[in-house]
Protein backbone atom coordinates (compact mmCIF):
# COMPACT_ATOMS: atom_id res chain seq x y z
CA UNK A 1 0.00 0.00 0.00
CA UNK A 2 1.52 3.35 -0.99
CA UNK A 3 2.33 5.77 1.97
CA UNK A 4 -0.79 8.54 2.67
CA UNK A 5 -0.03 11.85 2.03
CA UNK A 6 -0.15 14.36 5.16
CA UNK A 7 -2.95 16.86 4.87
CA UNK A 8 -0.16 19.52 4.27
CA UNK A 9 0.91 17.11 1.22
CA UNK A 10 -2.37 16.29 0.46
CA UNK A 11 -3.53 20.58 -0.23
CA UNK A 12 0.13 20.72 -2.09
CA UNK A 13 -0.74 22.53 -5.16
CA UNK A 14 -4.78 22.20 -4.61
CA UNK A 15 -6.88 24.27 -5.94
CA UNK A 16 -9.70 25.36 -3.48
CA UNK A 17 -13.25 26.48 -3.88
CA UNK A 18 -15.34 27.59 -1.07
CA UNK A 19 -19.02 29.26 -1.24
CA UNK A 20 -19.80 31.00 2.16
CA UNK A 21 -16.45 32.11 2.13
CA UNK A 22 -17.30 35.46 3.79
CA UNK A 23 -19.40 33.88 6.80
CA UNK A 24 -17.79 32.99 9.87
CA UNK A 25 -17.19 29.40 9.12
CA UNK A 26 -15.96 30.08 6.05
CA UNK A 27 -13.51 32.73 7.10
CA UNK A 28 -11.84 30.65 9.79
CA UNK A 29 -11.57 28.08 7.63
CA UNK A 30 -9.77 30.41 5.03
CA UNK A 31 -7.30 31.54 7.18
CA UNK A 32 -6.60 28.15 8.63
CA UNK A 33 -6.20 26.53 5.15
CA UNK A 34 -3.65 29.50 4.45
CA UNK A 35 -1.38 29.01 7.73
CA UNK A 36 -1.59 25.37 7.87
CA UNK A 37 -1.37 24.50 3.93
CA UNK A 38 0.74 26.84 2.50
CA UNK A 39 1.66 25.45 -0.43
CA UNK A 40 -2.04 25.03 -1.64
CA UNK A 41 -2.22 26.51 -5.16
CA UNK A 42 -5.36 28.72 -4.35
CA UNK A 43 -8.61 29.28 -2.93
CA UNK A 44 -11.18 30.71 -5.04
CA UNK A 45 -14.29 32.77 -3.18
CA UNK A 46 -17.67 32.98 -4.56
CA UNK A 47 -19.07 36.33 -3.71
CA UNK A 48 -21.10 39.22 -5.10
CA UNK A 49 -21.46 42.84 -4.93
CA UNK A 50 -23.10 43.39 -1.41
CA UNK A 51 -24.19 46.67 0.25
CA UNK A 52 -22.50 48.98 -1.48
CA UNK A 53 -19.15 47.05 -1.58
CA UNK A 54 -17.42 45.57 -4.63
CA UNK A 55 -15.56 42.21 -4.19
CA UNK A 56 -12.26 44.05 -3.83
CA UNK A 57 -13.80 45.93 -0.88
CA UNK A 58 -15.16 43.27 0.17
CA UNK A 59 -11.98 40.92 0.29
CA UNK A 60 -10.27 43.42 1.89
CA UNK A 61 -12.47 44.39 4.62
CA UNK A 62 -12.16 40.28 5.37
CA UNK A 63 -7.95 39.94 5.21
CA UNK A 64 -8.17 43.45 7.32
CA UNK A 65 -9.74 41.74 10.25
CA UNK A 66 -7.50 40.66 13.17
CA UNK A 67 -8.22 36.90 12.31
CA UNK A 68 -5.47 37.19 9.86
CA UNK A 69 -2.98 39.15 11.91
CA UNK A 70 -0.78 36.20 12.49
CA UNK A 71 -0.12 35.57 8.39
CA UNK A 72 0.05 38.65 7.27
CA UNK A 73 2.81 39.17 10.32
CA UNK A 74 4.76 36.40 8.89
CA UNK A 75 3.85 35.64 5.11
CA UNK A 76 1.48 38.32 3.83
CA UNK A 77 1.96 37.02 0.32
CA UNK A 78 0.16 34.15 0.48
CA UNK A 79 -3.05 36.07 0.70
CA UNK A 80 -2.38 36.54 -3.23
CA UNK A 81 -3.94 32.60 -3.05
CA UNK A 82 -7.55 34.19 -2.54
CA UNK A 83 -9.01 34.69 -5.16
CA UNK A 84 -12.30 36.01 -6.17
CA UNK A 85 -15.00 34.76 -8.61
CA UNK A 86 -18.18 36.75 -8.86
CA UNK A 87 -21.34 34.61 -8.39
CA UNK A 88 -23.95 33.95 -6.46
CA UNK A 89 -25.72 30.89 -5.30
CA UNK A 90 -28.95 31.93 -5.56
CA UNK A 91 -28.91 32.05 -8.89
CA UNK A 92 -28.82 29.23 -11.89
CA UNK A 93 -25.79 28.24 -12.77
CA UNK A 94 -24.26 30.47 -9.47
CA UNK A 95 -24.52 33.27 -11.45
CA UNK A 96 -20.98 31.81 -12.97
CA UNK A 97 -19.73 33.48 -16.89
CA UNK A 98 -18.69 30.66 -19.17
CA UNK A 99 -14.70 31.53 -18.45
CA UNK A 100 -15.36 31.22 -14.29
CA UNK A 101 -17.13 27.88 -14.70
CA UNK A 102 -14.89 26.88 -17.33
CA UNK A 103 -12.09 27.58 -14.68
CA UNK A 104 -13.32 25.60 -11.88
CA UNK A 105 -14.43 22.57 -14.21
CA UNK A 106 -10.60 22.40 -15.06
CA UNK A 107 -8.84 23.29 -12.31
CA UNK A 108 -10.76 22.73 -8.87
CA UNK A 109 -9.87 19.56 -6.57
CA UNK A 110 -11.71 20.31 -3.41
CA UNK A 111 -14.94 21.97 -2.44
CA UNK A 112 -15.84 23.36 0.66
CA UNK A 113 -20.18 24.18 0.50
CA UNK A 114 -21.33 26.54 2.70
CA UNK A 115 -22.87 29.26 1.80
CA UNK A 116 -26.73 29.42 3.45
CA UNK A 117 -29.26 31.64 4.93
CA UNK A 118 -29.17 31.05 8.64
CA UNK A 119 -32.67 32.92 9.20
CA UNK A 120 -34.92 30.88 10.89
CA UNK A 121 -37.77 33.48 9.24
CA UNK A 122 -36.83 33.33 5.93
CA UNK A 123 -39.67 33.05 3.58
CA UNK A 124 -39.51 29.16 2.04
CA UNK A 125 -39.19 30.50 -1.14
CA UNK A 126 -36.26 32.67 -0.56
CA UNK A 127 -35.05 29.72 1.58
CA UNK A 128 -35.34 26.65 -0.83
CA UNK A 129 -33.23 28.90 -3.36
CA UNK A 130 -30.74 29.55 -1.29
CA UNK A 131 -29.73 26.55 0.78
CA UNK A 132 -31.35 23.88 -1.38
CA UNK A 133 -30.95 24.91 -5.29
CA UNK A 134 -28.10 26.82 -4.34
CA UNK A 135 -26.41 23.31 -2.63
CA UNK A 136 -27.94 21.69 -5.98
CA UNK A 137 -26.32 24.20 -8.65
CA UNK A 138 -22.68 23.81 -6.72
CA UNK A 139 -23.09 19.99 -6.77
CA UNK A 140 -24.25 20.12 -10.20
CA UNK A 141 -20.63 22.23 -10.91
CA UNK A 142 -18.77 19.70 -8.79
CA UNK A 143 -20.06 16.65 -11.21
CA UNK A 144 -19.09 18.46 -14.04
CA UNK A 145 -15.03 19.18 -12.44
CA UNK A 146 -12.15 16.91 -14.20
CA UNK A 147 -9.94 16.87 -11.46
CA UNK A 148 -12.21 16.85 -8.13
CA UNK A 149 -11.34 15.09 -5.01
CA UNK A 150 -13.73 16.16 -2.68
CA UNK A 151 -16.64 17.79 -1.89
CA UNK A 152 -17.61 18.66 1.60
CA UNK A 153 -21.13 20.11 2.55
CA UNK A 154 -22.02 22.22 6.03
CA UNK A 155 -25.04 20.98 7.43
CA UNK A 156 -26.21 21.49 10.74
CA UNK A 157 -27.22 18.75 13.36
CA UNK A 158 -30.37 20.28 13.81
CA UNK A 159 -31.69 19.29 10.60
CA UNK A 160 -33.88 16.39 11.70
CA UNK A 161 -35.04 17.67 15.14
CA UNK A 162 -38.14 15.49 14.69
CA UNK A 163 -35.54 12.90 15.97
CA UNK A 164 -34.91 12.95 19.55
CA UNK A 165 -31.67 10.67 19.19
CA UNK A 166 -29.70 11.76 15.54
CA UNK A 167 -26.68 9.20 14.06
CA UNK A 168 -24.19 10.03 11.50
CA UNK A 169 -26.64 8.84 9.03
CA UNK A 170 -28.87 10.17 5.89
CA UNK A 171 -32.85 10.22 7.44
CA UNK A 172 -35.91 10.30 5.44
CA UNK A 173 -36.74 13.12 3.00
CA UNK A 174 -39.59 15.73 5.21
CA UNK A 175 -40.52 16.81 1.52
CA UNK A 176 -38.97 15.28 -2.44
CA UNK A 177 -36.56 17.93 -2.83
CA UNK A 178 -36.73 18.33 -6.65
CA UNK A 179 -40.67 18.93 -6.34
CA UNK A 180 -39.79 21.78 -3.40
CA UNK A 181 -37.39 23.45 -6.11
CA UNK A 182 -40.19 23.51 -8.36
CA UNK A 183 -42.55 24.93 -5.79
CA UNK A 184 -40.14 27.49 -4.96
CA UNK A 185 -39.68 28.95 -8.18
CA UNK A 186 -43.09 28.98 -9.66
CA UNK A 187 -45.97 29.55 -6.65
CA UNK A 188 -46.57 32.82 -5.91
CA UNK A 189 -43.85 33.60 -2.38
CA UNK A 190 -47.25 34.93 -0.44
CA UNK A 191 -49.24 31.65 -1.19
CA UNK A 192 -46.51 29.95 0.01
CA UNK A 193 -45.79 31.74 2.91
CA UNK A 194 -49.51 30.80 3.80
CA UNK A 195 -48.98 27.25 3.54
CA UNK A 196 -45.07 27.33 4.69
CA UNK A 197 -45.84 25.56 8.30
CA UNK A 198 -48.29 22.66 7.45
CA UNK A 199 -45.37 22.13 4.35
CA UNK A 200 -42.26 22.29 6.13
CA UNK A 201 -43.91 19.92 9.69
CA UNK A 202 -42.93 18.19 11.46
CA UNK A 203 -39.59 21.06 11.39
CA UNK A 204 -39.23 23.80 13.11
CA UNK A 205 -38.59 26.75 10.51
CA UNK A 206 -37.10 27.34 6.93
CA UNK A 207 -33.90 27.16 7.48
CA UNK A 208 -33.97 23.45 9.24
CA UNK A 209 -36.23 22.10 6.63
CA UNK A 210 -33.95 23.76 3.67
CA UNK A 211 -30.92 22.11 4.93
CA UNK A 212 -32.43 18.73 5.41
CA UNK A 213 -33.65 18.70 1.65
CA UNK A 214 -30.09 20.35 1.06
CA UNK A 215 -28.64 16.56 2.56
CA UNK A 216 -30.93 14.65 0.02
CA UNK A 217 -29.73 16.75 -2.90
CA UNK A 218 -25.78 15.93 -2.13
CA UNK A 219 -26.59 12.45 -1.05
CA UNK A 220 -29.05 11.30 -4.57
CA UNK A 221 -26.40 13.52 -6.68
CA UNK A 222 -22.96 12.64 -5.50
CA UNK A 223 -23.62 8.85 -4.35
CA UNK A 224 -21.14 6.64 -6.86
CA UNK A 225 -20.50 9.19 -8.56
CA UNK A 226 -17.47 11.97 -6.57
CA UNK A 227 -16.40 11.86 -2.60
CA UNK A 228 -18.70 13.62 -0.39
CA UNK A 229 -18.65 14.62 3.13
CA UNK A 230 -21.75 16.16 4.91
CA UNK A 231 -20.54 17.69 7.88
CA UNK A 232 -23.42 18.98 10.56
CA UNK A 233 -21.78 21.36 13.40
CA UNK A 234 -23.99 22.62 16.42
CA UNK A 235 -23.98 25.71 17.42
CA UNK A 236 -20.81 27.25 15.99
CA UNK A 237 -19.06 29.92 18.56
CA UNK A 238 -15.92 32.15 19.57
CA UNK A 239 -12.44 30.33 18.53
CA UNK A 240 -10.87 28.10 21.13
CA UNK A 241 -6.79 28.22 20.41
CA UNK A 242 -6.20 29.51 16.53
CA UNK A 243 -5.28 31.97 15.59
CA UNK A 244 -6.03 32.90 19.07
CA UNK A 245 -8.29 32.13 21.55
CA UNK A 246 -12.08 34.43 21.42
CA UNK A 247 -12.31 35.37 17.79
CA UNK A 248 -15.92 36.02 16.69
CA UNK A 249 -17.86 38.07 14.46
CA UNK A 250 -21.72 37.57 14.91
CA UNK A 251 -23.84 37.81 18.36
CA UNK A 252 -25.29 34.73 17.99
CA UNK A 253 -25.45 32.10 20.21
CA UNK A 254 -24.33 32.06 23.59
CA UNK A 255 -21.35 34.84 23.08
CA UNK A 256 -24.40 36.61 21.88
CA UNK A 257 -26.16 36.20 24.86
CA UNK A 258 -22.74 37.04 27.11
CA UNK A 259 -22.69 40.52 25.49
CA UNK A 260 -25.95 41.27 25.93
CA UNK A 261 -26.52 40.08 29.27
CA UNK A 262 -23.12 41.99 29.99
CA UNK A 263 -24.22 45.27 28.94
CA UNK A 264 -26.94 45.00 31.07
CA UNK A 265 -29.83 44.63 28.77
CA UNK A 266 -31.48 40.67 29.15
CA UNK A 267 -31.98 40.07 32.25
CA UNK A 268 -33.98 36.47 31.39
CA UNK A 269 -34.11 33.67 28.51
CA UNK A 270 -37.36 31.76 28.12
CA UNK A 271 -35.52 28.27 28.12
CA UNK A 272 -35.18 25.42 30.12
CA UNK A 273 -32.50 25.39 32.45
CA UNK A 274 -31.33 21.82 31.91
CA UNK A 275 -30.96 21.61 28.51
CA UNK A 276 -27.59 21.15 27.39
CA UNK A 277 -26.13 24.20 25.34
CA UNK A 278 -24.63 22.07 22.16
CA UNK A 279 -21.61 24.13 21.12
CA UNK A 280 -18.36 23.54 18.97
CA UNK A 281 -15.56 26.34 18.54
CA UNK A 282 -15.00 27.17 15.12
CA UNK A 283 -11.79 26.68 14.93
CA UNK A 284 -11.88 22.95 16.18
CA UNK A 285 -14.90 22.97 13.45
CA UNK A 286 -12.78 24.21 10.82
CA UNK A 287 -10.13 21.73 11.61
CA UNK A 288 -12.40 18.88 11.43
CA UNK A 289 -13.93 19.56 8.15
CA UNK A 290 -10.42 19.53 6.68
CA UNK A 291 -9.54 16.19 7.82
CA UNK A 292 -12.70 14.80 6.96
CA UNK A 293 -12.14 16.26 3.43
CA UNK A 294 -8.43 14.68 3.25
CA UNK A 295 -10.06 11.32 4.63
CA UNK A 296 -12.13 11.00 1.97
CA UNK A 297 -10.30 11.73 -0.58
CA UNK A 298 -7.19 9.76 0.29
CA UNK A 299 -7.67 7.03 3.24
CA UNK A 300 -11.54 5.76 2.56
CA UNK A 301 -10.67 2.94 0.29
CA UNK A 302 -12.99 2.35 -3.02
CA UNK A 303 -15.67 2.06 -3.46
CA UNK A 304 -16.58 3.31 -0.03
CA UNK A 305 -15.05 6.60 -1.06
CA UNK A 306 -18.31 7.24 -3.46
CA UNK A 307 -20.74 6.90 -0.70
CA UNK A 308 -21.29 9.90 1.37
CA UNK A 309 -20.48 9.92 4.73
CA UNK A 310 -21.98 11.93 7.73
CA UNK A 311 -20.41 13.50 10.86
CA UNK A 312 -22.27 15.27 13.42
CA UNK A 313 -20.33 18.22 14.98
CA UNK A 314 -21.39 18.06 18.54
CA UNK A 315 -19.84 18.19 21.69
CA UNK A 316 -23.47 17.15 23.96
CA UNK A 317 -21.27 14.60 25.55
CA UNK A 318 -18.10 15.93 25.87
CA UNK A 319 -18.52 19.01 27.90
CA UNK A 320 -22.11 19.27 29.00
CA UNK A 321 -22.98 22.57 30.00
CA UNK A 322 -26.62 23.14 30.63
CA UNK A 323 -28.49 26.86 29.63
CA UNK A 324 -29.00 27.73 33.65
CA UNK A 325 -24.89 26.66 34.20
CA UNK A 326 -24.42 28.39 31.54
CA UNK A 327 -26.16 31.78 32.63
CA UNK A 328 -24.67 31.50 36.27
CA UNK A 329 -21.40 30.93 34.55
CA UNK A 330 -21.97 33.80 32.74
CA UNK A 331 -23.17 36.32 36.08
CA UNK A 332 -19.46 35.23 36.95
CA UNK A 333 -17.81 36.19 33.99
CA UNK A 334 -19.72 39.39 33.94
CA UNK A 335 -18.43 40.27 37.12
CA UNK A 336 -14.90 39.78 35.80
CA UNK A 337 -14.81 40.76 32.51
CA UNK A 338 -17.57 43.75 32.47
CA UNK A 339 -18.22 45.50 29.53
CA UNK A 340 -18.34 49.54 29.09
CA UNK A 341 -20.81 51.92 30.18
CA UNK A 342 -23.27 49.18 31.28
CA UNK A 343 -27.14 50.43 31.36
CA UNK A 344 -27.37 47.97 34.23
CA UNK A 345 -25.46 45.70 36.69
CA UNK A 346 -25.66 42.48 34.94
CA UNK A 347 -28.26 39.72 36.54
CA UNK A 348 -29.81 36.12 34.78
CA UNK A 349 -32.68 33.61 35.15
CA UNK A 350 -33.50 30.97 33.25
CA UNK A 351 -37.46 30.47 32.87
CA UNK A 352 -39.04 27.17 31.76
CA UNK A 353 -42.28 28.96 32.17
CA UNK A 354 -43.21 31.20 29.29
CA UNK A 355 -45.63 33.31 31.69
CA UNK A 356 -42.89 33.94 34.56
CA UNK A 357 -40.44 34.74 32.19
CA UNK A 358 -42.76 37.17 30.20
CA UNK A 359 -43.28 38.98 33.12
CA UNK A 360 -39.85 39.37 33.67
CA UNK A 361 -39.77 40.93 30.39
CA UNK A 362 -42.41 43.43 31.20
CA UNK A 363 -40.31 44.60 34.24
CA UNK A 364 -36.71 43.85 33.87
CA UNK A 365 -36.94 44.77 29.84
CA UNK A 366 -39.38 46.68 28.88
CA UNK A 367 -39.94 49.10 31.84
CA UNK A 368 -36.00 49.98 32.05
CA UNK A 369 -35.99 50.25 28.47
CA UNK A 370 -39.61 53.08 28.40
CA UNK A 371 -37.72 54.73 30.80
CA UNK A 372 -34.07 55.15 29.09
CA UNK A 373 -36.14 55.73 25.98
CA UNK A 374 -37.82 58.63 27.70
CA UNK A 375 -34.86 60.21 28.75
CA UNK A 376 -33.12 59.92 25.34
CA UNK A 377 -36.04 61.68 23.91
CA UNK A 378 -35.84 64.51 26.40
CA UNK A 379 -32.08 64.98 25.90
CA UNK A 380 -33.20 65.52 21.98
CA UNK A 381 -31.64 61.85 20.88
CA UNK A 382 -32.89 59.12 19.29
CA UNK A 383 -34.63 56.55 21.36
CA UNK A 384 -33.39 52.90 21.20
CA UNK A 385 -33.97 50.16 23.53
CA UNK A 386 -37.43 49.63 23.17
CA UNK A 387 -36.79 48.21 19.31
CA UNK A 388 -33.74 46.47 21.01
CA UNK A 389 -35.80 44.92 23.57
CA UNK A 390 -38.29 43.54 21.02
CA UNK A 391 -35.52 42.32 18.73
CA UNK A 392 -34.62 40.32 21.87
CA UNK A 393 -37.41 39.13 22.30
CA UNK A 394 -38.43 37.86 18.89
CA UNK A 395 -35.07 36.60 18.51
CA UNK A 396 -36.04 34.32 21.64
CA UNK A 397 -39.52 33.43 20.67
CA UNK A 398 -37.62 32.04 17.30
CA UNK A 399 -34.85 30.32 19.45
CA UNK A 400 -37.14 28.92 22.32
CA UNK A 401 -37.53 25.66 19.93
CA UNK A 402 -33.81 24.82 20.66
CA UNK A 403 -33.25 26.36 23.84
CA UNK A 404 -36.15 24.08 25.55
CA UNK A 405 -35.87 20.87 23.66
CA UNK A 406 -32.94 18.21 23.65
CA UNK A 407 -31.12 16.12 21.38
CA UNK A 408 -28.55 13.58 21.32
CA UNK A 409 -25.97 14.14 18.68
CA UNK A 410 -24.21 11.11 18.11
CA UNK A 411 -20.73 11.78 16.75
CA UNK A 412 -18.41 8.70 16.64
CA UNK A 413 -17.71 9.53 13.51
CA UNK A 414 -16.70 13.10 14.07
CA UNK A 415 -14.60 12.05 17.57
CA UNK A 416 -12.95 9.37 15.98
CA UNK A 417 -11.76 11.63 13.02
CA UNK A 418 -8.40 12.58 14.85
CA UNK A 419 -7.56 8.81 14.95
CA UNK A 420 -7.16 9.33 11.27
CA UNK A 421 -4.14 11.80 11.31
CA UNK A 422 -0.59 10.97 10.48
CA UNK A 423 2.05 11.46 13.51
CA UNK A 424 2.94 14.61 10.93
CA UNK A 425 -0.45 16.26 10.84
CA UNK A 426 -0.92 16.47 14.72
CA UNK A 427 0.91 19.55 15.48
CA UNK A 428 -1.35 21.44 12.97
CA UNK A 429 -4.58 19.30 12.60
CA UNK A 430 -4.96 18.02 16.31
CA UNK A 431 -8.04 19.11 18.65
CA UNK A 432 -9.68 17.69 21.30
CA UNK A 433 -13.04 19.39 22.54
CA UNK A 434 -12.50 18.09 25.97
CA UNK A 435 -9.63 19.96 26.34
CA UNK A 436 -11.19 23.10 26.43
CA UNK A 437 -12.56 23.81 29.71
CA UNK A 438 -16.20 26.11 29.52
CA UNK A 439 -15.17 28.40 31.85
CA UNK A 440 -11.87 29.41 30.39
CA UNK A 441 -13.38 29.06 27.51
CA UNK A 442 -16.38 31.79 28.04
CA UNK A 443 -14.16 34.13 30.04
CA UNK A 444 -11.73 34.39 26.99
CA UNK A 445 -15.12 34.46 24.45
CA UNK A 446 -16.48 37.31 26.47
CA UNK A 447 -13.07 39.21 26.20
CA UNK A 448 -12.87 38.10 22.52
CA UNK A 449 -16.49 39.65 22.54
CA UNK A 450 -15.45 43.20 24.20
CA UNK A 451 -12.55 43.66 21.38
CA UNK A 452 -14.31 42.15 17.91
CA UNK A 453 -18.27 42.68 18.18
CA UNK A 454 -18.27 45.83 20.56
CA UNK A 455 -14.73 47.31 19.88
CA UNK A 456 -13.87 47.99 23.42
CA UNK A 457 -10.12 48.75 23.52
CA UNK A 458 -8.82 45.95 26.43
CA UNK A 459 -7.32 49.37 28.65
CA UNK A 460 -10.44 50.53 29.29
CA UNK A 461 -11.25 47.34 31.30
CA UNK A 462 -10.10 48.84 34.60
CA UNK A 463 -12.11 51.14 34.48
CA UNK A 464 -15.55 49.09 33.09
CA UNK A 465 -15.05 47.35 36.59
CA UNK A 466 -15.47 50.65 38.18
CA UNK A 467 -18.32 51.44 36.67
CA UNK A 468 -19.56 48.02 37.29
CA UNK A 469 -19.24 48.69 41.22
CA UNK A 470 -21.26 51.59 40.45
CA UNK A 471 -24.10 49.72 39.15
CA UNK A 472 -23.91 47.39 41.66
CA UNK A 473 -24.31 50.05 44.18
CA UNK A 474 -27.24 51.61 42.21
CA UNK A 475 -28.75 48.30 41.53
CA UNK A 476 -28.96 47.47 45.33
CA UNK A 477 -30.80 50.83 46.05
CA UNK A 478 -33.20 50.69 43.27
CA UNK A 479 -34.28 46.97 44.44
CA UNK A 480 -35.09 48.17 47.97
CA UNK A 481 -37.05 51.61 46.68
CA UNK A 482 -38.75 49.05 44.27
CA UNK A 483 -39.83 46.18 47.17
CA UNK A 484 -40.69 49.42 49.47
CA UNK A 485 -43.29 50.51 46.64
CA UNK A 486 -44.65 47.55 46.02
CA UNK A 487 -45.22 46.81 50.21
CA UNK A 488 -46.58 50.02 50.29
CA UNK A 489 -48.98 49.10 47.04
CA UNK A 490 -50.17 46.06 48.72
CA UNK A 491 -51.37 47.00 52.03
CA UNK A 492 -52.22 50.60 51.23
CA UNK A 493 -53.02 50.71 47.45
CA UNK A 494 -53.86 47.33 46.78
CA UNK A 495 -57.13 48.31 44.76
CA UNK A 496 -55.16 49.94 41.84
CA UNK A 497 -52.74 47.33 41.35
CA UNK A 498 -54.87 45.30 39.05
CA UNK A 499 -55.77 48.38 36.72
CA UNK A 500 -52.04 49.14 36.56
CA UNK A 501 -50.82 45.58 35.83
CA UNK A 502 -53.62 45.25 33.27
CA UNK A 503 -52.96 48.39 31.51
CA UNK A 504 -49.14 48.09 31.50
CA UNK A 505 -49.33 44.69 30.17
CA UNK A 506 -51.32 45.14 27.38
CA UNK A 507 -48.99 47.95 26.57
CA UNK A 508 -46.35 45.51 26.76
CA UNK A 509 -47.80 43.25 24.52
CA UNK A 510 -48.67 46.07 21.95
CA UNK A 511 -45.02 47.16 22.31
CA UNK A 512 -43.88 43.52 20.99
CA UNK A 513 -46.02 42.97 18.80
CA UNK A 514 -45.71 45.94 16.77
């Protein structure tokens, strides 16, 4: 048997194409690809003109970012390798000219998919053209490439939630996918929209069911045919060791809910507390997906090689950390690593009960916000909080489906992966998610959080503590003027108590709704 190749030898002279490349996955796994494979030929982006910003600017405003500090520090020159194509994967065909598809059919080995709408409120329409034909035009490319290797697809492991217990394994179709396509582009988008939740049950939203059909497309089109991994992470979040530890550049997910909870602006999650918070660290992500791509190509022996294989990203039994750990962690954090000018000293509760914790959003949320509001408006500026307060909240009513329901992710597969690497490749391709301990972990996400999403220089930390004591302080004193009014409601005023709760509530309600 001839020797493997190390993954280093294996991305010698490679020629890479990755859709998604300017999402956060895609990003971290640019810049590893870059430091770890050097010698790779290039990587070739799919992107389009977006807001205003041409794919120059838009390139650049990526390489500028501190995630690729480290190369550009010691080989800046190799970011030459990126190179831009303009397309778009909504469109037939990607939106490719003749020349650009003529270019990948000759010259592409490996493909990394992952381009998708994450929007769990994405019209289907929009939806099923973006993360299923979209999957199905770059697989229909990849069939058509002389020299391909691989193809690797990101899925999600919350694609069959209709599952309680979900194996490294292709499930039942929840609709034909090639009918859906059809559906998509020819009913009228509000029809649909009427009938999107009896069509996409027994899942959750758009974006779960579009990535399940996305599974079926790779799995009828690529079986015996070209090597094809289907990779599902979890929740993806803040970068564990590489480049460095805390990188991020989206509030979602639990980092998310750090900063907010940090500044002092939830106060309470409608989840239940012992659910375990599925996470992986993108960088450990990243890493996986490229082993799993050198795997199959190179060490899954024919004809094995042509059937797709599965991994499920998921760290559930690893290092379980349930949602109320996780927002007492947090309190803890907050405490150590506060954020600047805080609107309030930062607290947490978990509620399994959607009426307790709705209450807690008319009073901890809503009221503080009606209030800051008010003075903003007085002082001449713009009010704020209110919209962010209802952005919260529909942001929870949409993530309340996860955040109070559990799975088991099985993910053999995806453990066992690091058993694959050559004695060579560990150095560079090595990670173990039980290595990396939550609450080192979240401390360093948090500061990660302060210096990429809310651009707070790391000197002014001293005195964000400060200011912390100070809400502390004011915190204390508002709680006991605020139990000394209510007493005195009770046993003095206890007759208008109803009319105010009513009347505040339903302007609560009207407040969210809008």
């Amino acid at each position: 048997m001839a020797e493997l190749p190390t993954i280093t030898e294996f991305f010698r002279g490679k020629n890479i194409f990755i859709t998604g490349g300017s999402g956060f996955i895609g990003k971290v796994l640019v810049e590893k690809l870059l430091r770890s494979c050097p010698d790779l030929a290039n990587i070739y982006l799919l992107m389009r003109e977006k807001k205003g910003k041409n794919l120059e600017e838009r390139i650049k405003l990526i390489t500028d970012l501190p995630l690729f500090d480290q190369i550009k520090s010691k080989n800046p020159k190799i970011l030459d390798k990126i190179k831009i194509i303009n397309g778009d994967v909504t469109r037939l065909g990607l939106g490719l000219t003749p020349a650009d598809r003529q270019l990948f059919v000759h010259n592409i080995n490996i493909i990394f998919h992952g381009a998708a709408s994450v929007r769990f409120d994405d019209a289907l329409s929009d939806a099923v053209l973006l993360n299923t034909r979209g999957t199905r035009e770059v697989v229909n490319l990849a069939l058509a490439m002389k020299n391909l290797l691989t193809f690797v697809h990101i899925s999600t492991t919350y694609c069959n939630t209709d599952r309680k217990v979900i194996g490294e394994q292709l499930y039942p179709a929840h609709a034909d996918w090639r009918k859906t396509i059809e559906i998509a582009e020819s009913v009228d988008r509000h029809a649909l929209n009427i009938l999107t939740e009896k069509y996409i049950h027994p899942l959750p939203n758009t974006y779960t069911f579009t990535k399940s059909l996305a599974e079926h497309v790779v799995y009828d089109l690529c079986k015996g045919k070209i090597p094809a991994v289907i990779f599902r992470p979890s929740i993806v979040i803040s970068t564990a060791h590489e480049p460095f530890p805390g990188w991020i550049d989206n509030f979602n997910g639990p980092v998310g809910l750090l900063v907010a909870s940090g500044k002092g602006i939830v106060h309470t999650v409608y989840s239940d507390p012992d659910v375990i918070a599925d996470y992986v660290p993108v960088d450990i992500l990243a890493k996986a997906m490229i082993i799993a791509a050198w795997k199959q190509a190179v060490k899954t022996k024919s004809p094995e090689r042509l059937n797709p294989v599965f991994y499920n990203g998921s760290n559930n039994d690893v290092q379980p950390i349930t949602m109320g750990d996780m927002v007492e962690m947090g309190k803890g954090i907050c405490e150590d690593v506060p954020f600047n000018d805080v609107l309030w000293y930062p607290s947490g509760s978990v509620n399994k009960c959607y009426y307790a914790y709705l209450l807690k959003v008319y009073f901890y949320h809503l009221l503080p916000a009606l209030i800051i509001d008010g003075l903003l408006k007085v002082m001449g500026k713009k009010p704020m909080l209110v919209k962010i307060q209802r952005r919260i909240y529909v942001a929870n009513m949409a993530l309340q489906y996860f955040s109070r329901n559990q799975w088991e992710f099985l993910n053999d597969k995806s453990v066992e992966l690091q058993k694959d690497l050559l004695e060579e490749d560990f150095g560079s391709f090595q990670y173990g998610e039980d290595d990396v301990e939550p609450y080192d972990y979240f401390v360093k996400a948090t500061i990660g959080g302060r210096r990429y999403l809310l651009k707070e220089d790391d000197d002014s930390l001293e005195q964000a503590k400060r200011h912390s004591r100070r809400m502390w302080i004011v915190s204390k004193i508002f709680s006991v003027v605020w139990y000394l009014a209510l007493a005195w409601l009770i046993f003095v005023k206890v007759d208008i108590i109803s009319v105010i709760f009513n009347k505040y509530r339903e302007f609560c309600v009207y407040l969210l709704s809008e």
